[in-house]
N, C-alpha and C. Protein backbone atom coordinates (compact mmCIF):
# COMPACT_ATOMS: atom_id res chain seq x y z
N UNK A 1 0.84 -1.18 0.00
CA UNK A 1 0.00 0.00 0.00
C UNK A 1 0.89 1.24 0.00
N UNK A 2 0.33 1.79 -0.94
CA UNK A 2 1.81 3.51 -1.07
C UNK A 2 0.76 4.45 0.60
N UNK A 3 1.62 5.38 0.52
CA UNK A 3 1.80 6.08 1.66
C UNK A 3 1.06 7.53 1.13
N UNK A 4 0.54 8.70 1.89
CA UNK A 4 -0.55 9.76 1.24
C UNK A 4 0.67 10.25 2.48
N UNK A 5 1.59 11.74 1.87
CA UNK A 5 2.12 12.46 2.55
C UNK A 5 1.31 13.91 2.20
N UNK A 6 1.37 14.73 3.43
CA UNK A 6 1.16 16.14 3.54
C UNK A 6 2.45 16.65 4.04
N UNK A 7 2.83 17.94 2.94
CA UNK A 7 3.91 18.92 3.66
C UNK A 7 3.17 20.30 4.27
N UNK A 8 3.62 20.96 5.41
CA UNK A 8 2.89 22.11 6.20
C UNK A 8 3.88 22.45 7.03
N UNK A 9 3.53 23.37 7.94
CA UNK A 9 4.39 24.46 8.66
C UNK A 9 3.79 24.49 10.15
N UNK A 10 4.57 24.14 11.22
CA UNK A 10 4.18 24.32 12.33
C UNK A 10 4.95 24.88 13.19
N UNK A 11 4.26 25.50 14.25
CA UNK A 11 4.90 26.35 15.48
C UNK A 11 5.66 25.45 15.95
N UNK A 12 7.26 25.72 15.50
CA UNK A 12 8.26 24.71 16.09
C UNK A 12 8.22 24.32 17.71
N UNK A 13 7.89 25.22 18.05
CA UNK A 13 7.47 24.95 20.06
C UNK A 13 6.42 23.64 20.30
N UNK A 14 6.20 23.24 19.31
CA UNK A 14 4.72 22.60 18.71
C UNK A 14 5.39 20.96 18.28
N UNK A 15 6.05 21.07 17.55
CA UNK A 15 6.25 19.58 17.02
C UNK A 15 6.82 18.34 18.06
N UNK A 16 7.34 18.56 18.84
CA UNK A 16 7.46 17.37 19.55
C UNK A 16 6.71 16.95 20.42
N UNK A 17 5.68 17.71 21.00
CA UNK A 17 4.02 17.40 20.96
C UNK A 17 3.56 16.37 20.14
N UNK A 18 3.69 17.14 18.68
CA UNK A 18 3.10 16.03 17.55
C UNK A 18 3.49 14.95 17.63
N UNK A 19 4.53 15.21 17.30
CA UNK A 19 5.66 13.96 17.56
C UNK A 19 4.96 12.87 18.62
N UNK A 20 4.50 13.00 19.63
CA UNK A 20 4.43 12.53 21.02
C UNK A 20 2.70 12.23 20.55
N UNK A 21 2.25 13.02 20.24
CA UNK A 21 0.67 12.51 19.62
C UNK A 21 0.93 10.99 18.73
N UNK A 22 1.43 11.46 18.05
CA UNK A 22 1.45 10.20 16.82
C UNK A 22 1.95 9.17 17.29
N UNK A 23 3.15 9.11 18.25
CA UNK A 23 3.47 7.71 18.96
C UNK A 23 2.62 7.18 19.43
N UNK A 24 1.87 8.05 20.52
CA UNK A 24 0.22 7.61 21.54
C UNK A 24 -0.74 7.01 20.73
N UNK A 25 -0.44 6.83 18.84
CA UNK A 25 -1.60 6.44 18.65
C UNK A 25 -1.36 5.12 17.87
N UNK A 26 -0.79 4.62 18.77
CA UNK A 26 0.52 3.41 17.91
C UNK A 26 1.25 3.57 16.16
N UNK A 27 2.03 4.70 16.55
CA UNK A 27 2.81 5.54 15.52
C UNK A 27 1.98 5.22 14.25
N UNK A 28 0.94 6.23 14.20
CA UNK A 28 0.36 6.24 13.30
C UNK A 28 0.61 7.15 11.76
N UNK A 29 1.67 7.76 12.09
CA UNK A 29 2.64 8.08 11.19
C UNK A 29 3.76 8.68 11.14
N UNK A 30 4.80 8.23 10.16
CA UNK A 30 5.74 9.25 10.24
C UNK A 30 5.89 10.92 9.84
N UNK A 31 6.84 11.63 11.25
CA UNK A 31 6.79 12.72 10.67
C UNK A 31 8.37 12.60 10.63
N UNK A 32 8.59 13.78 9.63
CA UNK A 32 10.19 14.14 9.05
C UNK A 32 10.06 15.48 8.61
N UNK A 33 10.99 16.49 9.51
CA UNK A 33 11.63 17.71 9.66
C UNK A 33 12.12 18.08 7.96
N UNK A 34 11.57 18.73 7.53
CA UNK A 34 12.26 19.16 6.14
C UNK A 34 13.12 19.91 6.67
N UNK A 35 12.73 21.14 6.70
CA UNK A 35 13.69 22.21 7.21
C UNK A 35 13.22 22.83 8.89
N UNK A 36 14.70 22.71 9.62
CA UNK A 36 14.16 23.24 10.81
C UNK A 36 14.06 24.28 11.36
N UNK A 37 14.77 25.41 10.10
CA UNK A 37 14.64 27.07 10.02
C UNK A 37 13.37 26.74 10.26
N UNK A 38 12.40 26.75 8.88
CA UNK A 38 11.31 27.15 8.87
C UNK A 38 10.08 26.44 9.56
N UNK A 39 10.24 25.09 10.19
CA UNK A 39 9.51 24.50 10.65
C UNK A 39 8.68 23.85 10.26
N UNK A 40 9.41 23.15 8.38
CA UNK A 40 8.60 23.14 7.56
C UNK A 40 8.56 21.52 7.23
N UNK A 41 7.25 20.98 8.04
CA UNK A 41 7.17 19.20 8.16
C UNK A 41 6.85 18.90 7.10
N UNK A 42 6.64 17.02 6.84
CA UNK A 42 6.31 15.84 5.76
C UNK A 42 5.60 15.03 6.88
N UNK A 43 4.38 14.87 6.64
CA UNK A 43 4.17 14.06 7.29
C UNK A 43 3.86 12.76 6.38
N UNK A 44 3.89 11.30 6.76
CA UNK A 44 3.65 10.36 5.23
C UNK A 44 2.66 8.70 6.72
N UNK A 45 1.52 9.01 5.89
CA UNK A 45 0.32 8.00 6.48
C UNK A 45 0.02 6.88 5.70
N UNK A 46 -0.71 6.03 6.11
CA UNK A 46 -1.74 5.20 5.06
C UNK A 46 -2.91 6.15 4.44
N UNK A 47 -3.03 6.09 3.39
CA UNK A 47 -4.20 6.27 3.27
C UNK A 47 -5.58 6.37 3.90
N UNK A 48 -6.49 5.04 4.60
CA UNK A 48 -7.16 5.26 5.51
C UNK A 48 -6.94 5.79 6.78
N UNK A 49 -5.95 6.25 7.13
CA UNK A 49 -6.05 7.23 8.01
C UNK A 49 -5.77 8.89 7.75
N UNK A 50 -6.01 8.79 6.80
CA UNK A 50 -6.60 10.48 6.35
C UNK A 50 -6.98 11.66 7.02
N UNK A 51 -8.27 10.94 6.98
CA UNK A 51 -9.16 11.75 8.14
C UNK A 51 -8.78 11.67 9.39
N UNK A 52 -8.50 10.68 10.48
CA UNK A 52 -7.85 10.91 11.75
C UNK A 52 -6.35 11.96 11.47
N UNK A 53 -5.61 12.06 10.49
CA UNK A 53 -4.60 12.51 10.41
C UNK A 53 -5.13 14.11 10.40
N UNK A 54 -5.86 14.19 9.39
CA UNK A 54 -6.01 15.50 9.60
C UNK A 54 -6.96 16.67 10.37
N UNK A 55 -7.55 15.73 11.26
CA UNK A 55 -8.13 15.77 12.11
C UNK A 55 -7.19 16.40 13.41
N UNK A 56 -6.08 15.62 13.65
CA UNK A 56 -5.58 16.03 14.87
C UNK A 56 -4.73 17.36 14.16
N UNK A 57 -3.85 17.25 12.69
CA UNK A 57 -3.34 18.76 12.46
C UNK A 57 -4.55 19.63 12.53
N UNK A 58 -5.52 19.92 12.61
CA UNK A 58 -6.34 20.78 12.72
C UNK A 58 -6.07 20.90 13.94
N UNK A 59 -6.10 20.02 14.77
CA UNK A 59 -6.28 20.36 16.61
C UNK A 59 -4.91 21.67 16.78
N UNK A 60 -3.63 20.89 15.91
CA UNK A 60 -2.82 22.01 15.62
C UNK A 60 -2.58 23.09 15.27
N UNK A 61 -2.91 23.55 14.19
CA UNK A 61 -3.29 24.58 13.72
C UNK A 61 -2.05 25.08 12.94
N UNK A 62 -2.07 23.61 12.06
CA UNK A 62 -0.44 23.83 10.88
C UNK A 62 -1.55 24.48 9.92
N UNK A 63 -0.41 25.12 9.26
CA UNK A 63 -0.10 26.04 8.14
C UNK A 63 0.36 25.10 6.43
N UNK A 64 -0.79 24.91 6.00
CA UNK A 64 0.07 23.82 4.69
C UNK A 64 0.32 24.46 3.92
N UNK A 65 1.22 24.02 2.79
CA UNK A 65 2.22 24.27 2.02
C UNK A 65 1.89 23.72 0.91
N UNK A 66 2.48 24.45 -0.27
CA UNK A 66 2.94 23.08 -1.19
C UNK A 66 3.96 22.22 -1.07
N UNK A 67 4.21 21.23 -1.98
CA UNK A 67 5.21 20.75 -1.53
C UNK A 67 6.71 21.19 -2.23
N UNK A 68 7.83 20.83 -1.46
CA UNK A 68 9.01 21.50 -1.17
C UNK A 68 9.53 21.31 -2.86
């Protein structure tokens, strides 16, 4: 099964939170630091988890991007 990535921008004070979310939910996906100037994430899921995924970045309140 291929992988559905989103790139976006979060309040760096913020990501290891995320980080710490996504483990709690039996690492339901990877995230990877593009750039850590800008704070500018990849996140890469299954597919069916879509909606839970973007569900909790909303709780966040990232900033998406195109991609890099």
């Amino acid at each position: 099964m291929r992988s559905t990535q989103i790139v976006f921008c979060l309040n760096p004070s913020k990501i290891a939170f995320l980080k710490f979310v996504l483990e709690g939910y039996d690492h339901l996906a990877n995230l990877t630091v593009l750039n850590p100037k800008r704070a500018l994430l990849k996140i890469s899921f299954y597919p069916t988890e879509e909606k839970r995924i973007k569900e909790i970045l909303a709780d966040f309140e990232v900033e998406f991007t195109e991609a890099h």
